[in-house]
PDB file of N, CA and C in Angstrom:
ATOM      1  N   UNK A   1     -11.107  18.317 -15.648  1.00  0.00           N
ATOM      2  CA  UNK A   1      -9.897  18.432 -14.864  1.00  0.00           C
ATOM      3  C   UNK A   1      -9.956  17.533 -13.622  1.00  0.00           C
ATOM      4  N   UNK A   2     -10.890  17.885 -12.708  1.00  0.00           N
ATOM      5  CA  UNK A   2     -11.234  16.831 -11.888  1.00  0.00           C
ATOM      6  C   UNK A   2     -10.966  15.533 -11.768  1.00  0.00           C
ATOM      7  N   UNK A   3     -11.739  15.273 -13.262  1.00  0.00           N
ATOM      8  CA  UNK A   3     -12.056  13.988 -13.639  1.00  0.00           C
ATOM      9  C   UNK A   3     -10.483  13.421 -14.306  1.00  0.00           C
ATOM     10  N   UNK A   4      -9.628  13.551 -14.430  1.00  0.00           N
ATOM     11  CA  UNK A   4      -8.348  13.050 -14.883  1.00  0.00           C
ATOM     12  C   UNK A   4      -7.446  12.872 -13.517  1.00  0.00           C
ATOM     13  N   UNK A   5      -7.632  13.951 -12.760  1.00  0.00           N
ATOM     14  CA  UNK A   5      -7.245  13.849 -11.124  1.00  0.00           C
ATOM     15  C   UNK A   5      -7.444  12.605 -10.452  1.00  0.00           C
ATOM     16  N   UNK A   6      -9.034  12.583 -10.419  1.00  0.00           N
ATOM     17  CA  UNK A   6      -9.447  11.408  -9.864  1.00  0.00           C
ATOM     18  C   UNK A   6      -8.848  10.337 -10.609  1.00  0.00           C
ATOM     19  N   UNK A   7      -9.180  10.044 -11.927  1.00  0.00           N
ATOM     20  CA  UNK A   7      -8.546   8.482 -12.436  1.00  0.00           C
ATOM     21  C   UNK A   7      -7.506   8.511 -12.353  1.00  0.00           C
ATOM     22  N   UNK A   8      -6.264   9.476 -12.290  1.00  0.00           N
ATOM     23  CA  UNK A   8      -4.545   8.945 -12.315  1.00  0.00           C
ATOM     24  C   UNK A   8      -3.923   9.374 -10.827  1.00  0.00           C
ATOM     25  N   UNK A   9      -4.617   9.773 -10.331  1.00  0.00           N
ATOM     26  CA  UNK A   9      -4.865   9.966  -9.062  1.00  0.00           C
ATOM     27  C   UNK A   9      -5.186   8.056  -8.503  1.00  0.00           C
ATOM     28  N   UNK A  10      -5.957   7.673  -8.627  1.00  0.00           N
ATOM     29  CA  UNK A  10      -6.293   6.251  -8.232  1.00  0.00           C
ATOM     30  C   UNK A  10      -4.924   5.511  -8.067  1.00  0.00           C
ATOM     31  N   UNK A  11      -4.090   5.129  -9.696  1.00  0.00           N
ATOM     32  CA  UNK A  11      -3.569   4.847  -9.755  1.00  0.00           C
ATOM     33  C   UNK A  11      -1.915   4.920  -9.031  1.00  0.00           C
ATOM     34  N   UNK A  12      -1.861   6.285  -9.115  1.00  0.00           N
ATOM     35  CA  UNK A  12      -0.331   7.096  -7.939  1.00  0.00           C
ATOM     36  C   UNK A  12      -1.140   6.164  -6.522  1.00  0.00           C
ATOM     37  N   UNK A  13      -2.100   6.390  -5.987  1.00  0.00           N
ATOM     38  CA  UNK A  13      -2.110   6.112  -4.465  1.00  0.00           C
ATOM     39  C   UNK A  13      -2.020   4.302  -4.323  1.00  0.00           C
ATOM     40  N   UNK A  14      -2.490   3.415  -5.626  1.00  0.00           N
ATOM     41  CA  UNK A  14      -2.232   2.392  -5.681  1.00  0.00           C
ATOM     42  C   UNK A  14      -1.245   1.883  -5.508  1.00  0.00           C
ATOM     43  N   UNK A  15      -0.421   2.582  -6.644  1.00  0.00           N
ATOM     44  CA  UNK A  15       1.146   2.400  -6.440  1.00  0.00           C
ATOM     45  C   UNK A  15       1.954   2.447  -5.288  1.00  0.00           C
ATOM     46  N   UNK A  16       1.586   3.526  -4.607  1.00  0.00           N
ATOM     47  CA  UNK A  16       2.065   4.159  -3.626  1.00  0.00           C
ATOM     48  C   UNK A  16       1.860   3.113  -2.536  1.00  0.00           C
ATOM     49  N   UNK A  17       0.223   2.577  -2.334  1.00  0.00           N
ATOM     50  CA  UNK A  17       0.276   1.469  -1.022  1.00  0.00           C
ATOM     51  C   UNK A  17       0.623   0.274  -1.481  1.00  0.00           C
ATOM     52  N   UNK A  18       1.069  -0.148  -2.420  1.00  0.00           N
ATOM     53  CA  UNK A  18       1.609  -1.243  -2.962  1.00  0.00           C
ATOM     54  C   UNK A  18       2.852  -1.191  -2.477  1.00  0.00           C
ATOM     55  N   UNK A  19       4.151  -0.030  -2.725  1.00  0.00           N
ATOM     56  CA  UNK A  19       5.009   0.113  -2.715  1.00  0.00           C
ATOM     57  C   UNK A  19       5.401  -0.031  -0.898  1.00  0.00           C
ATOM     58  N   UNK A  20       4.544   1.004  -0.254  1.00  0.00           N
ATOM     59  CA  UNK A  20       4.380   0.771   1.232  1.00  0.00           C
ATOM     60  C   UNK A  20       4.348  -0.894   2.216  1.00  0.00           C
ATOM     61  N   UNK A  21       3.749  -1.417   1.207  1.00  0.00           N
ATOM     62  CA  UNK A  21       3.373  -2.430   1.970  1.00  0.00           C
ATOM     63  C   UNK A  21       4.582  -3.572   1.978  1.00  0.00           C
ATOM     64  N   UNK A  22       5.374  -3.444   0.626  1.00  0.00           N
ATOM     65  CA  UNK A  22       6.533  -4.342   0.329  1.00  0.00           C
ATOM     66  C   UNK A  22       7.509  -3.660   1.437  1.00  0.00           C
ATOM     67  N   UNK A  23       7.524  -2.272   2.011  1.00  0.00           N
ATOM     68  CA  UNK A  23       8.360  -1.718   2.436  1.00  0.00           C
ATOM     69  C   UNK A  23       7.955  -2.262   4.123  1.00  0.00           C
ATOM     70  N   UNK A  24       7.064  -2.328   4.535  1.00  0.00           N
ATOM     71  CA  UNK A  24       6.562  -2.900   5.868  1.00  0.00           C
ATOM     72  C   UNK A  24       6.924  -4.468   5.265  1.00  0.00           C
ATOM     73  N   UNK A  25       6.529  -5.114   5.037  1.00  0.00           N
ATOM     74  CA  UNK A  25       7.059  -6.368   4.640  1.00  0.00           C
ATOM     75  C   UNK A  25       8.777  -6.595   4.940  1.00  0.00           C
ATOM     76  N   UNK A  26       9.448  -6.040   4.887  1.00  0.00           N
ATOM     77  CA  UNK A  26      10.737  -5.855   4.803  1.00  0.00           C
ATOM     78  C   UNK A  26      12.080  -6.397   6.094  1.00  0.00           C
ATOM     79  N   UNK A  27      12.319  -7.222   5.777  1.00  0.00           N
ATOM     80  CA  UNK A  27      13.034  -7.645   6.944  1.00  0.00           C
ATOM     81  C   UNK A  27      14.041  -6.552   7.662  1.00  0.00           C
ATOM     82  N   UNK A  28      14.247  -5.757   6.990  1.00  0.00           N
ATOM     83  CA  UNK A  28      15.650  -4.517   7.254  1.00  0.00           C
ATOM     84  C   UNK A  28      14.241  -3.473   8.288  1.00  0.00           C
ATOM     85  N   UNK A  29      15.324  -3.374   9.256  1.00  0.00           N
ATOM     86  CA  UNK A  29      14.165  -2.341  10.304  1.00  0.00           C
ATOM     87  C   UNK A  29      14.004  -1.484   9.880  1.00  0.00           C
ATOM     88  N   UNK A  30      14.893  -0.021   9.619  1.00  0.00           N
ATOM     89  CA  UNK A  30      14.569   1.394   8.631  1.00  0.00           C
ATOM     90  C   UNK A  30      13.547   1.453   7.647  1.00  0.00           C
ATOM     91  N   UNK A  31      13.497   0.241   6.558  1.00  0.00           N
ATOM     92  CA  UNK A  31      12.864   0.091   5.367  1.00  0.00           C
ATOM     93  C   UNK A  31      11.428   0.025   5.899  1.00  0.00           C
ATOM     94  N   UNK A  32      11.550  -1.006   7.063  1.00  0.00           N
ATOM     95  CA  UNK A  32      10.197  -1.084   7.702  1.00  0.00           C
ATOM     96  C   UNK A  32       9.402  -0.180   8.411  1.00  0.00           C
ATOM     97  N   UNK A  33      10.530   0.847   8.932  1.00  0.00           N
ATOM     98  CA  UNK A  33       9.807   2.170   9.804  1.00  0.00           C
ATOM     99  C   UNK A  33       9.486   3.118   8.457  1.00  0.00           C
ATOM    100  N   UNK A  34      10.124   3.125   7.477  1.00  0.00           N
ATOM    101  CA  UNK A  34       9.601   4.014   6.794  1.00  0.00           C
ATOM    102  C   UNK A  34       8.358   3.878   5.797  1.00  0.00           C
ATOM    103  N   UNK A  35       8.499   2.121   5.819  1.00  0.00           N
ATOM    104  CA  UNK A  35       7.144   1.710   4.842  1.00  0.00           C
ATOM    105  C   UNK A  35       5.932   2.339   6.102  1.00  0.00           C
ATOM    106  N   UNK A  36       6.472   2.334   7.178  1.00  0.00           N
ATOM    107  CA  UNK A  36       4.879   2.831   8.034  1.00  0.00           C
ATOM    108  C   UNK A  36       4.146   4.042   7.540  1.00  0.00           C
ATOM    109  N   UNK A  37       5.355   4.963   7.657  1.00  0.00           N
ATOM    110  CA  UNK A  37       5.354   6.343   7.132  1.00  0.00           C
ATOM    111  C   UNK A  37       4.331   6.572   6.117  1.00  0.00           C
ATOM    112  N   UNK A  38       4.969   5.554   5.218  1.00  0.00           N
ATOM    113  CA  UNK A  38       4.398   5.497   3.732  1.00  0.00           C
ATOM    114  C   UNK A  38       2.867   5.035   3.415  1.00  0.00           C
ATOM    115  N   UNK A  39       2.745   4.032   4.394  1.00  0.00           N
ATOM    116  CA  UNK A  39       1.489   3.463   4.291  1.00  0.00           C
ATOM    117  C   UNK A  39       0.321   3.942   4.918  1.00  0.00           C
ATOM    118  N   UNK A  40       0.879   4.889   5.757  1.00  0.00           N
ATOM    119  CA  UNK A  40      -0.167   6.061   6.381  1.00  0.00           C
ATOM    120  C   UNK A  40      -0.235   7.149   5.165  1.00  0.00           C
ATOM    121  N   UNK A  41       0.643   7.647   4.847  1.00  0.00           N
ATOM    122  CA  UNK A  41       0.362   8.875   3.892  1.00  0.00           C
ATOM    123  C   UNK A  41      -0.862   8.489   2.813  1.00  0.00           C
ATOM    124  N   UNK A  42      -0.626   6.743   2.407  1.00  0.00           N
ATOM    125  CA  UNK A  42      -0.857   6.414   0.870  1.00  0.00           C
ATOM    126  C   UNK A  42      -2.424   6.180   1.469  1.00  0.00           C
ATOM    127  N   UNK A  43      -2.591   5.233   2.227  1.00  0.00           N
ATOM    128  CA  UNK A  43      -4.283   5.271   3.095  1.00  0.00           C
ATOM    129  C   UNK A  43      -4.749   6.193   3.463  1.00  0.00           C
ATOM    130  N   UNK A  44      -4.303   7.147   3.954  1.00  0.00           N
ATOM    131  CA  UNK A  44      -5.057   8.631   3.849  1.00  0.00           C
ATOM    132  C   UNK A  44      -5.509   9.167   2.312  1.00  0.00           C
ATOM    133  N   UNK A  45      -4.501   9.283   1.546  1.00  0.00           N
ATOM    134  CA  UNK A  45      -5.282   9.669   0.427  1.00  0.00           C
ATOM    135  C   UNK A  45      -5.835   9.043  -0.475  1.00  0.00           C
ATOM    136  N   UNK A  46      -6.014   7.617  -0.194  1.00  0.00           N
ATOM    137  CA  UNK A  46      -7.029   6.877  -0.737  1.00  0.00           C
ATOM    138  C   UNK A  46      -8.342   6.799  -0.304  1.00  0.00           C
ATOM    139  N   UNK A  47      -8.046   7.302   1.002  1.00  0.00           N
ATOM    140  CA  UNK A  47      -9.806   7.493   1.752  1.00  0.00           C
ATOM    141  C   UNK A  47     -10.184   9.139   1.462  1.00  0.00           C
ATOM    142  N   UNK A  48      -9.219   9.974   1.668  1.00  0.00           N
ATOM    143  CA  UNK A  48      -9.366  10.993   0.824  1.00  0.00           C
ATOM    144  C   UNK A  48     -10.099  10.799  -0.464  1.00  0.00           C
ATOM    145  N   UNK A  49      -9.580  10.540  -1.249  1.00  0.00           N
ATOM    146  CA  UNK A  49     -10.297  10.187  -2.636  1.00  0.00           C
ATOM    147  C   UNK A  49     -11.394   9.354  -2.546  1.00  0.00           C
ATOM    148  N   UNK A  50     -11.505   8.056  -1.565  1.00  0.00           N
ATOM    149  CA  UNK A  50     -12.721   7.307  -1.783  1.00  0.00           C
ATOM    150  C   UNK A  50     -14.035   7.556  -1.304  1.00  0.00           C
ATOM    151  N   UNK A  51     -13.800   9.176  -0.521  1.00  0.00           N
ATOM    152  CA  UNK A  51     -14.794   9.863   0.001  1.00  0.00           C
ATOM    153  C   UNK A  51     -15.802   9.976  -1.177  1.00  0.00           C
ATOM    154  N   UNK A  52     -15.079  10.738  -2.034  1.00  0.00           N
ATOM    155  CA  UNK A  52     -15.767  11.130  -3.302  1.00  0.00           C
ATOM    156  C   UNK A  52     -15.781  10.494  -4.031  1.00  0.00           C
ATOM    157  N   UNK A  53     -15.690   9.292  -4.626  1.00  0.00           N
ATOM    158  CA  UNK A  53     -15.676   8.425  -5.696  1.00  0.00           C
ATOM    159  C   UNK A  53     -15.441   7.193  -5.739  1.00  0.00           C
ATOM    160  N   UNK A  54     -15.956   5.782  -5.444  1.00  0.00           N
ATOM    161  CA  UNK A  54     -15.691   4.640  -5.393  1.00  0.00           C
ATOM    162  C   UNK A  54     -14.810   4.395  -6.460  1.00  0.00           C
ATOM    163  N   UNK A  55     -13.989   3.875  -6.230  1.00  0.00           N
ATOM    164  CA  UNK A  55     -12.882   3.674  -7.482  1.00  0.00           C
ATOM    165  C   UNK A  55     -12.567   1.697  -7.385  1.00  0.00           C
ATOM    166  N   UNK A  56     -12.422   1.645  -9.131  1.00  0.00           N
ATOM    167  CA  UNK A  56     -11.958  -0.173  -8.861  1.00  0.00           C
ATOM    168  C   UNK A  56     -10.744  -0.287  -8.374  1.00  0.00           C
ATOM    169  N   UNK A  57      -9.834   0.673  -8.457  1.00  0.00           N
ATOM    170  CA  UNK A  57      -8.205   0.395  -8.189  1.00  0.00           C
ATOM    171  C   UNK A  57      -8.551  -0.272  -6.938  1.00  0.00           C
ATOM    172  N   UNK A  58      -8.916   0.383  -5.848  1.00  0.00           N
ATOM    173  CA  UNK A  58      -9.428  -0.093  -4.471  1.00  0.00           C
ATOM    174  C   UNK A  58      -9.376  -1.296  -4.070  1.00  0.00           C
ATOM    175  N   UNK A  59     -10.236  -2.142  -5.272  1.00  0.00           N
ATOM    176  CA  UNK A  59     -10.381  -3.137  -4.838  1.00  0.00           C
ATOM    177  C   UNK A  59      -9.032  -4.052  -5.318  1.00  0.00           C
ATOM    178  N   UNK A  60      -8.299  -3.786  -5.827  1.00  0.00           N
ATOM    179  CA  UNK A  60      -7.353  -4.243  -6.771  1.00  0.00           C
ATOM    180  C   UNK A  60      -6.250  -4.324  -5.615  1.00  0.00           C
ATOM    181  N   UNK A  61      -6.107  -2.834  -5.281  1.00  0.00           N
ATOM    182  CA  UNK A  61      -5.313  -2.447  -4.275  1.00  0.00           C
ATOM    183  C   UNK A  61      -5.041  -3.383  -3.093  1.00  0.00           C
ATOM    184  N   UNK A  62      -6.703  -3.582  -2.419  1.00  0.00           N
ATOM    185  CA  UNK A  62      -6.633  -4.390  -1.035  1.00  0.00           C
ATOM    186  C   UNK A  62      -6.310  -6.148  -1.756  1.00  0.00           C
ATOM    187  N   UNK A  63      -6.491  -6.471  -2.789  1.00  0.00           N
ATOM    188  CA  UNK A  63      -6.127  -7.682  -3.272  1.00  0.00           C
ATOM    189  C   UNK A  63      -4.975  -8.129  -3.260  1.00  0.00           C
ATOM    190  N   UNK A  64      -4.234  -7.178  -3.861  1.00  0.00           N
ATOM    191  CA  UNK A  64      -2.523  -7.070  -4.008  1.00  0.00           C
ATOM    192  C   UNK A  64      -1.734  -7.284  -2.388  1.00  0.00           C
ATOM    193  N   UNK A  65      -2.172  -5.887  -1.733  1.00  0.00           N
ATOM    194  CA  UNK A  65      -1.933  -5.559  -0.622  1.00  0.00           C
ATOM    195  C   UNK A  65      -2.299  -7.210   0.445  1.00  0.00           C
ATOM    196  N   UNK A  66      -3.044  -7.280   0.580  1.00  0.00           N
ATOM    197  CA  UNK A  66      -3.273  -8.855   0.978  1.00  0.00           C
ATOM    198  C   UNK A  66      -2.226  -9.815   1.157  1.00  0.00           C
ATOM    199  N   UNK A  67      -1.749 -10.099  -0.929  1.00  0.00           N
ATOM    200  CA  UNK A  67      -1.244 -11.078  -0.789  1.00  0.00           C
ATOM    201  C   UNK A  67       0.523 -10.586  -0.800  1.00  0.00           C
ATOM    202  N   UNK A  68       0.788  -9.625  -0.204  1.00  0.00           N
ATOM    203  CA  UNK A  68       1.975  -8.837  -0.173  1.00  0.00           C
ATOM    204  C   UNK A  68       2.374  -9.149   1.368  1.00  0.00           C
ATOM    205  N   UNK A  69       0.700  -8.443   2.112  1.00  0.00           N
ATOM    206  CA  UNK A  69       1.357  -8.969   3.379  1.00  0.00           C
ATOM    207  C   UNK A  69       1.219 -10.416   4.032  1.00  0.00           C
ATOM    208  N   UNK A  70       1.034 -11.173   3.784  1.00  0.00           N
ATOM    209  CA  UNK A  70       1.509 -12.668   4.082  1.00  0.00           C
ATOM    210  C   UNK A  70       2.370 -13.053   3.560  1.00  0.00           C
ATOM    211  N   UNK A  71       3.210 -12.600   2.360  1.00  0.00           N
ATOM    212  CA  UNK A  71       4.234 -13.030   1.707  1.00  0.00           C
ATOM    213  C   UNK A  71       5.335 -12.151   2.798  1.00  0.00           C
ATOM    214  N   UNK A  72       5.045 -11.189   3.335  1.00  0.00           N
ATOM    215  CA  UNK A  72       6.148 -10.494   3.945  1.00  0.00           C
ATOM    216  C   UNK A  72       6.058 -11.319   5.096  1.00  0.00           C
ATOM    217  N   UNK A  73       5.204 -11.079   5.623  1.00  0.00           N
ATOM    218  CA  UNK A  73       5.097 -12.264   7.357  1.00  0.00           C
ATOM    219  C   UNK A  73       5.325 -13.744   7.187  1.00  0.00           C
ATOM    220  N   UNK A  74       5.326 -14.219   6.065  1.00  0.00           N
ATOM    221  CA  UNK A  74       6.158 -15.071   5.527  1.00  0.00           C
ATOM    222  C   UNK A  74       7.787 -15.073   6.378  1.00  0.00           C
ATOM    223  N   UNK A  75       7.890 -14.039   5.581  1.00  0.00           N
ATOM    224  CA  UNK A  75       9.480 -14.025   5.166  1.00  0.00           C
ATOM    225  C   UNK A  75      10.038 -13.239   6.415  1.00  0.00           C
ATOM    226  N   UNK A  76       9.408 -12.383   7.235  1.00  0.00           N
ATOM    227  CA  UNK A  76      10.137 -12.568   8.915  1.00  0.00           C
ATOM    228  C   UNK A  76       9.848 -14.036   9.815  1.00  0.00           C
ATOM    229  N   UNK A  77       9.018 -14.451   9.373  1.00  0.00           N
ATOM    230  CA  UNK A  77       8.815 -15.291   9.697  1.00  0.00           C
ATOM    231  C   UNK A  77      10.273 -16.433   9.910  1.00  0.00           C
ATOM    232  N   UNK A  78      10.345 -16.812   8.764  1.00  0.00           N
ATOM    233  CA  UNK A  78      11.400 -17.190   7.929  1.00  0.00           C
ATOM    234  C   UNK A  78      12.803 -16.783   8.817  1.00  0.00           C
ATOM    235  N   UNK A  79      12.574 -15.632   8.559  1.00  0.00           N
ATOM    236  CA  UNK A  79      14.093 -15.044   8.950  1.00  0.00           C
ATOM    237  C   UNK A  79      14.493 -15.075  10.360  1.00  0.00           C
ATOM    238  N   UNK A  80      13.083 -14.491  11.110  1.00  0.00           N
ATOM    239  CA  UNK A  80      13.112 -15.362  12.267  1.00  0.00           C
ATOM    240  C   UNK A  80      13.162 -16.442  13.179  1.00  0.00           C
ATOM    241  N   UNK A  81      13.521 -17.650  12.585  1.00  0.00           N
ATOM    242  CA  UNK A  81      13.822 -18.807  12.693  1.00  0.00           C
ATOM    243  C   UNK A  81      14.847 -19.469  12.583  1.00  0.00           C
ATOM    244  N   UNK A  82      15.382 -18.891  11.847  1.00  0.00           N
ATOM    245  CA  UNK A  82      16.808 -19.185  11.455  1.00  0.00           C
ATOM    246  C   UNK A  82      17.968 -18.927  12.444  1.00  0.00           C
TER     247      UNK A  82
END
């Protein structure tokens, strides 16, 4: 039981700071206050979980997450210039 927790468990919190991070990325202010929201909840329970179990999503996660946020600071960037 645990053990199904933990692996699809990985995956929801992946999703989840993936989803967060496009939402901080976000040129629209609301979208952006709430990706904060989001990206605190989703990093808490990934350190939650990574207490107990090194997981690969993790690393997958901060990879993604990475190239999400320079593509977003990109694009205020961008928008800010204009």
């Amino acid at each position: 039981m645990i053990e199904n927790f933990l692996y699809y468990g990985q995956w929801v919190i992946l999703l989840l700071s993936i989803l967060s991070l496009y939402m901080v990325s976000s040129v629209k202010h609301e979208t952006r206050l709430n990706g904060y929201i989001l990206t605190g909840i989703s990093r808490f329970s990934g350190a939650a979980v990574f207490i107990f179990v090194d997981l690969f999503a993790f690393v997958i996660a901060n990879l993604i997450q990475t190239f999400i946020a320079f593509k977003g600071y990109y694009n205020n960037k961008k928008i800010e210039q204009e």
